[in-house]
C-alpha atoms as a PDB file:
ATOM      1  CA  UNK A   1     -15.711  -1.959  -5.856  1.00  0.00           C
ATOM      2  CA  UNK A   2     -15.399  -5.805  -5.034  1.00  0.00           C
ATOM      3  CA  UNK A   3     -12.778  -6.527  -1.704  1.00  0.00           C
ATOM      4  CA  UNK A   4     -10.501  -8.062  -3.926  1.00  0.00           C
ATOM      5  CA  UNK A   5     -10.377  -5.097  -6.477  1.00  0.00           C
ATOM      6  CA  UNK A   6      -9.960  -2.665  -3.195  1.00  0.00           C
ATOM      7  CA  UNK A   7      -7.047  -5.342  -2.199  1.00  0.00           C
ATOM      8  CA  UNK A   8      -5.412  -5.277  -5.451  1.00  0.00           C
ATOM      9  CA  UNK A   9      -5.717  -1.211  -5.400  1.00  0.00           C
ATOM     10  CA  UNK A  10      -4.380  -1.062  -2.013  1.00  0.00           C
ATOM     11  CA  UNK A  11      -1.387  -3.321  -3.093  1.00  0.00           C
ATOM     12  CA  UNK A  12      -0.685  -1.244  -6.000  1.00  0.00           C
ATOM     13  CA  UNK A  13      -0.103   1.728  -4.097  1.00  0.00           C
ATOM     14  CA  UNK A  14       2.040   0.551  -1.217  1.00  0.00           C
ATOM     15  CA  UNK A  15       4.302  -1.475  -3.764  1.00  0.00           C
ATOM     16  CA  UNK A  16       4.129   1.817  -5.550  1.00  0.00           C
ATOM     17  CA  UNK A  17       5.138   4.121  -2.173  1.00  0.00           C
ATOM     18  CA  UNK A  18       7.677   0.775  -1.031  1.00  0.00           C
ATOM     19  CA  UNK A  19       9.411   0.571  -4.527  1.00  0.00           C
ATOM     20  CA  UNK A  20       9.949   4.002  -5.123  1.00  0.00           C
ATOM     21  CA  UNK A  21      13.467   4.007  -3.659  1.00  0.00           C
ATOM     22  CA  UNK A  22      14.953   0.355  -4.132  1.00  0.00           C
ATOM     23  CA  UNK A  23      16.630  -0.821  -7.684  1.00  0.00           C
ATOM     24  CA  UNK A  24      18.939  -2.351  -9.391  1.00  0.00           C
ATOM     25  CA  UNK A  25      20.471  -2.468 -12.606  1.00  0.00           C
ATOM     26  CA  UNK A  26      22.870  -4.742 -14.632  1.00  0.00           C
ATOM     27  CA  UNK A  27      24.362  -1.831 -16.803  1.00  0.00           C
ATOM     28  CA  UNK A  28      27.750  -0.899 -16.451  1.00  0.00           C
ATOM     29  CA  UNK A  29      28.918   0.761 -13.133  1.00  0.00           C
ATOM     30  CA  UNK A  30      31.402   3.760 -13.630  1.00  0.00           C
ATOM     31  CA  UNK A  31      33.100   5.603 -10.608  1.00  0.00           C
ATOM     32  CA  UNK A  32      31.166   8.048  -9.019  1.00  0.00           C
ATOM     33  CA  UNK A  33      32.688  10.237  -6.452  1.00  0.00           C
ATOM     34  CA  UNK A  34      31.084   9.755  -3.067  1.00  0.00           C
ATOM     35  CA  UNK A  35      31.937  13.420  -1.844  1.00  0.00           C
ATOM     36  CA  UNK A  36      30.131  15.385  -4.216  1.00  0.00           C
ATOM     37  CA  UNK A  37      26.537  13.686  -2.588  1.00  0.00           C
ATOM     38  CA  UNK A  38      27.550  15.418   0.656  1.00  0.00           C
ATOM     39  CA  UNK A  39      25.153  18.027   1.416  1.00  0.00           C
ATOM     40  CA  UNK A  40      21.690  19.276   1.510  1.00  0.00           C
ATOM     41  CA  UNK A  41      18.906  18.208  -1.419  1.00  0.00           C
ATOM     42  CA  UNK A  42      15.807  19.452  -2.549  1.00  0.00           C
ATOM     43  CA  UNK A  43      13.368  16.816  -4.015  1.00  0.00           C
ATOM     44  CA  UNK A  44      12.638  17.914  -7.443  1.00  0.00           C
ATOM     45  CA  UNK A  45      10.891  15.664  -9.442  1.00  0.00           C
ATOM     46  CA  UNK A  46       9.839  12.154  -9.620  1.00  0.00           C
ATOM     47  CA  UNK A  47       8.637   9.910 -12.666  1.00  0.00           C
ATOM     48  CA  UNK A  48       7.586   6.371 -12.477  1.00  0.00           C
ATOM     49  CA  UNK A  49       5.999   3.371 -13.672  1.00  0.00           C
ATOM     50  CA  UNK A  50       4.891   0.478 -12.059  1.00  0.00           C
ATOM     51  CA  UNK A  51       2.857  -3.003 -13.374  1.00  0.00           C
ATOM     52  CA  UNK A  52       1.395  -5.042 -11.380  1.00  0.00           C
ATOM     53  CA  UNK A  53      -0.606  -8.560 -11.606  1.00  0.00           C
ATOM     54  CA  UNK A  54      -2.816 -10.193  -8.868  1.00  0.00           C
ATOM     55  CA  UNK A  55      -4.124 -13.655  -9.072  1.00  0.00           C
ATOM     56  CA  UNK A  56      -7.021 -14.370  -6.928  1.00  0.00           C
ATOM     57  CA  UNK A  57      -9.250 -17.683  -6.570  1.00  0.00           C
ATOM     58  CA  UNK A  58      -8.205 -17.760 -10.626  1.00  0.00           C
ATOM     59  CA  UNK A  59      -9.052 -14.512 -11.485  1.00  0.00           C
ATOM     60  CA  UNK A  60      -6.374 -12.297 -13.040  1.00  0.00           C
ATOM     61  CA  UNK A  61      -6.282  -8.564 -11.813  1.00  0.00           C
ATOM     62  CA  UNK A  62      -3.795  -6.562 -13.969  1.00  0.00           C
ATOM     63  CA  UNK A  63      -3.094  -3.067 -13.739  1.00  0.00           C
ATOM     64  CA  UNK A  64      -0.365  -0.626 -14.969  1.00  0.00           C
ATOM     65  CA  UNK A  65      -0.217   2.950 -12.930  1.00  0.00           C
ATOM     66  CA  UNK A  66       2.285   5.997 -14.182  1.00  0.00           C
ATOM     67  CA  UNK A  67       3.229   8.552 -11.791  1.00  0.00           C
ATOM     68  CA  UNK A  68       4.669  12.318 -11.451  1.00  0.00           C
ATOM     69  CA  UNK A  69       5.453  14.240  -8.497  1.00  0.00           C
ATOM     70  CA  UNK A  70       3.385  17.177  -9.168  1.00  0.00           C
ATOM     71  CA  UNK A  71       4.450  19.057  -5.658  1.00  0.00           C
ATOM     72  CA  UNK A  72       7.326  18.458  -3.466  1.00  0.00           C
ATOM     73  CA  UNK A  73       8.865  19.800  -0.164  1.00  0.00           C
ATOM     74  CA  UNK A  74      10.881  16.857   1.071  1.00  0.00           C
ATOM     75  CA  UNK A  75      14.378  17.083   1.158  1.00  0.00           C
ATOM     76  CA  UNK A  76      17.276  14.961   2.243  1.00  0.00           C
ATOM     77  CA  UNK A  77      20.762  15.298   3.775  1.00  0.00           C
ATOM     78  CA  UNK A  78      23.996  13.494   3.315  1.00  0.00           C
ATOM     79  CA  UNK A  79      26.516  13.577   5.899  1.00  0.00           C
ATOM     80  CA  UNK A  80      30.019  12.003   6.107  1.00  0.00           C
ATOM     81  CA  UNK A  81      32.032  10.220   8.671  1.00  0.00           C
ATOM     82  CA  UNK A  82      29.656   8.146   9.784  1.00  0.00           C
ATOM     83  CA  UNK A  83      28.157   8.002   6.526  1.00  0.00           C
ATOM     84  CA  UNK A  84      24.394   8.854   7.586  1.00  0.00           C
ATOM     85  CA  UNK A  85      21.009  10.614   5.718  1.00  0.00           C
ATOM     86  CA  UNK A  86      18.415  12.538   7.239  1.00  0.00           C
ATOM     87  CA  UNK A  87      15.182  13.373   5.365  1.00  0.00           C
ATOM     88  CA  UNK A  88      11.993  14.718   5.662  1.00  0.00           C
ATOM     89  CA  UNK A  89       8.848  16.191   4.245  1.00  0.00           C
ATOM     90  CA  UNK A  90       5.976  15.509   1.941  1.00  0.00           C
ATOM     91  CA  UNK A  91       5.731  14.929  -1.918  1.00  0.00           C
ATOM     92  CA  UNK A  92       1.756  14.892  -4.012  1.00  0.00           C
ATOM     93  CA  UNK A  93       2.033  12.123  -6.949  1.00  0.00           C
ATOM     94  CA  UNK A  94      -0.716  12.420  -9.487  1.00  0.00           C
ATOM     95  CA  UNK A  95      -0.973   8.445 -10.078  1.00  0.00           C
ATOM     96  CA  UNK A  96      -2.780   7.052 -13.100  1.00  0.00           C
ATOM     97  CA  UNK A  97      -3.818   3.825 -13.383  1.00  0.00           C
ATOM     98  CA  UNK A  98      -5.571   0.855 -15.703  1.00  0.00           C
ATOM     99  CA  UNK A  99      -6.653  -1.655 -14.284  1.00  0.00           C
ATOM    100  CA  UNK A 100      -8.494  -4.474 -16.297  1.00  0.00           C
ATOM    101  CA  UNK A 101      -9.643  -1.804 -18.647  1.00  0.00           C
ATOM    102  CA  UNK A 102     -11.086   0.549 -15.894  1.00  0.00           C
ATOM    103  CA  UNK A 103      -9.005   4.251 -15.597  1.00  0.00           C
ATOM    104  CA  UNK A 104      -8.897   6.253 -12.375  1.00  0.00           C
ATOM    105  CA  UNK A 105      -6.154   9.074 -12.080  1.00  0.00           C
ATOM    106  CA  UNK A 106      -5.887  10.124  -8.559  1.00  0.00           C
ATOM    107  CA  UNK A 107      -3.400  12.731  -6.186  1.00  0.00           C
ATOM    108  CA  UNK A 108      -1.780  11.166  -3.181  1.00  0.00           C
ATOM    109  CA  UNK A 109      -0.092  13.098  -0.664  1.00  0.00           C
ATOM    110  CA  UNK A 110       3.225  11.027   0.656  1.00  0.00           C
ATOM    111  CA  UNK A 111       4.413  12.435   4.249  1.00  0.00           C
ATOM    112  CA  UNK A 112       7.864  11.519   5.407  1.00  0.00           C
ATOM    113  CA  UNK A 113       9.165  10.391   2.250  1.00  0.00           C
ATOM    114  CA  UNK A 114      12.666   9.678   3.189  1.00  0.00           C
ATOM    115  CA  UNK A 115      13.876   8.015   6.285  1.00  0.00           C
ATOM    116  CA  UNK A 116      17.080   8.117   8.241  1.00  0.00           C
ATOM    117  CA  UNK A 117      19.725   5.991   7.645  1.00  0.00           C
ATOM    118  CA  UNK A 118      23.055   5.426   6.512  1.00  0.00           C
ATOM    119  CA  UNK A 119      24.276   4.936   3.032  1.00  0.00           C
ATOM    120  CA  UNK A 120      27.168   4.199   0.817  1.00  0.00           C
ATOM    121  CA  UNK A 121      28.431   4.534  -2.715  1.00  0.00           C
ATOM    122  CA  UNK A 122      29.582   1.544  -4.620  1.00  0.00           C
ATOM    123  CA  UNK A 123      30.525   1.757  -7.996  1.00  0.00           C
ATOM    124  CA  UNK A 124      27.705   4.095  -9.697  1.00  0.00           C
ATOM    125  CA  UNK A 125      24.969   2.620  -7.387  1.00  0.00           C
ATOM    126  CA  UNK A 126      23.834   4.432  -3.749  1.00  0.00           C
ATOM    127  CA  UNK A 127      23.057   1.948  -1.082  1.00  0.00           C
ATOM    128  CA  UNK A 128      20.893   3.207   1.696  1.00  0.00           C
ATOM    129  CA  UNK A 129      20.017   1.336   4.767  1.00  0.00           C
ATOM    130  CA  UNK A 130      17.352   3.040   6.498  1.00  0.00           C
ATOM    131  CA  UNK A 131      16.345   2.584  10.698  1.00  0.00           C
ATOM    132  CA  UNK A 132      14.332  -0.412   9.628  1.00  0.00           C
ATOM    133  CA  UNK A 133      17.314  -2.512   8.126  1.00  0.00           C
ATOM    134  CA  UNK A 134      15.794  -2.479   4.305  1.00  0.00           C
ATOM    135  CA  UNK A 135      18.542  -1.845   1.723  1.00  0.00           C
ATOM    136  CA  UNK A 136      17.810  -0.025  -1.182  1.00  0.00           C
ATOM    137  CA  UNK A 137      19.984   0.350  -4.219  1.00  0.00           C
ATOM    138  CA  UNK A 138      19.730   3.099  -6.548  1.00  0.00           C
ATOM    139  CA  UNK A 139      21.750   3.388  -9.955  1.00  0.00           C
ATOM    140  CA  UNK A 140      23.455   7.021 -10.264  1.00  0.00           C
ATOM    141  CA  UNK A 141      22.555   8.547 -13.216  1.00  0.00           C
ATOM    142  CA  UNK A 142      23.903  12.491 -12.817  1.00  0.00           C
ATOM    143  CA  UNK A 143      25.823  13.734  -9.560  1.00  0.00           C
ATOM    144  CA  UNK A 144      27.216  17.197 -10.402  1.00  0.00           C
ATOM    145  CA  UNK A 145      27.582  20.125  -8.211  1.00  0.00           C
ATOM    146  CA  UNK A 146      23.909  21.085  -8.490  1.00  0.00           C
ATOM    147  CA  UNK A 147      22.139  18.166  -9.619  1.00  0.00           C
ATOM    148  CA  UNK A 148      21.750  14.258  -8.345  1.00  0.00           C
ATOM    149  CA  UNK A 149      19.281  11.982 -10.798  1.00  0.00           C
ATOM    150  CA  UNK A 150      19.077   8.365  -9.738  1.00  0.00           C
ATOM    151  CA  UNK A 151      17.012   5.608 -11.021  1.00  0.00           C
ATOM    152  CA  UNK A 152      15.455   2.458  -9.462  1.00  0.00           C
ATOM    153  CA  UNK A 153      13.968  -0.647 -10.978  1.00  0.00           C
ATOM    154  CA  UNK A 154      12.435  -3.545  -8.681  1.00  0.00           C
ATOM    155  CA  UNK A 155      10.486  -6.437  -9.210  1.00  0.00           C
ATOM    156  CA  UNK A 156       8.420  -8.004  -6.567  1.00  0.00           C
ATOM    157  CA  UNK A 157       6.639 -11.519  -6.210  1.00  0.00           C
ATOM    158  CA  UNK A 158       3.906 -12.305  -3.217  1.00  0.00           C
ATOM    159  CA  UNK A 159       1.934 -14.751  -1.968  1.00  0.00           C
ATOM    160  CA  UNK A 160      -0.762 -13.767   0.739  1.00  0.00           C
ATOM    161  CA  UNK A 161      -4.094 -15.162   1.298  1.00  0.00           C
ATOM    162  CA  UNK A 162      -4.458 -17.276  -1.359  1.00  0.00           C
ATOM    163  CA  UNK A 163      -3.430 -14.594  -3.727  1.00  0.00           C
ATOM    164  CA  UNK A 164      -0.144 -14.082  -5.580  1.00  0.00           C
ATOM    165  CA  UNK A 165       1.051 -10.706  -6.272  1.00  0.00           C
ATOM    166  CA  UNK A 166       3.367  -9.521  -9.202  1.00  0.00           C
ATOM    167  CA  UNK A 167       5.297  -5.617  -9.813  1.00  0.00           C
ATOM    168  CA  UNK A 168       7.903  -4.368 -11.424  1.00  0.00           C
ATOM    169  CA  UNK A 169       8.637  -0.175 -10.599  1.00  0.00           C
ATOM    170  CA  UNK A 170      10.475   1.412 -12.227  1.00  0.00           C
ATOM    171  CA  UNK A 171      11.848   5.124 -12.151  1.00  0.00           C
ATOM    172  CA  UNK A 172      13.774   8.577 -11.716  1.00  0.00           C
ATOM    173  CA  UNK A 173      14.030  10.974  -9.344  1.00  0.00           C
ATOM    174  CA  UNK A 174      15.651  14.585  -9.439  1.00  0.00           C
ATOM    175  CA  UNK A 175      17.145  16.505  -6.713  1.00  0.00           C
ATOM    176  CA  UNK A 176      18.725  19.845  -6.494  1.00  0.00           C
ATOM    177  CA  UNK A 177      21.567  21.180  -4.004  1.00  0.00           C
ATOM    178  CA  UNK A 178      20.258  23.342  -1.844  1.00  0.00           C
END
């Protein structure tokens, strides 16, 4: 594999791994009520899809990548008053891609999936900041007694190196009460 296919593979999975959690959505917002996401979560499931586009020197890498959380232990915790998360643990996503007509499916273990942070609800969207500063804004599809279901979508445009990258994720994840 060429450096700038290993490059454009590499990007693809950290926009992959640094989209997962950030969205946002021009639907209609309806009230959610904040209090029902205090407490303890188990990380369920997780579907997305992400497309991405590299330009290099001219060339045109393309390359669309689906992926499932096939095992899960993380979990996260919302707390009130400060309005704070805690998370931890690992998820496996069995990611598979196309890229320029080429397949590869592949299982990639994600450690620490959740930071700490603090968060707020707005509308039917959940803002997290986590200790880095970064913002994330997830839409709210399902918060029940037992169940949470939120859904991202971001699109991202880079230039590095001479190269310009292009992705749009896109996704849902489920969560329990534990």
């Amino acid at each position: 594999m060429n450096y700038q296919m290993k490059s454009f593979k590499n990007f693809v999975l950290l926009a992959v791994i640094g989209l997962s959690f950030s969205c946002g959505s021009k639907e209609d917002e309806s009230p959610v009520d904040s209090k029902m996401l205090i407490g303890d979560w188990d990380f369920e499931s997780y579907e997305y899809s992400v497309t991405s586009k590299m330009t290099f020197d001219g060339d045109i890498f393309e390359s669309k990548s689906v992926g499932t959380a096939t095992e899960s232990d993380a979990k996260v915790s919302f707390n009130e008053s400060p309005n704070t998360y805690t998370g931890g643990g690992y998820y496996v996503v069995s990611l598979k891609t196309e890229t320029n007509g080429t397949s590869y499916e592949e299982e990639i273990k994600i450690d620490n999936f959740f930071q700490n942070g603090t968060w707020v609800v707005n509308g039917d969207k959940l803002l997290t900041t986590n200790s880095a500063q970064q913002t994330d804004e997830l839409k709210i599809i399902e918060l029940n007694n037992t169940s949470l279901v939120v859904y991202f979508i971001k699109e991202l445009t880079e230039d590095s190196n001479g190269s310009t990258f292009e992705t749009k994720a896109e996704g849902t994840a489920y969560f329990t009460r534990n």
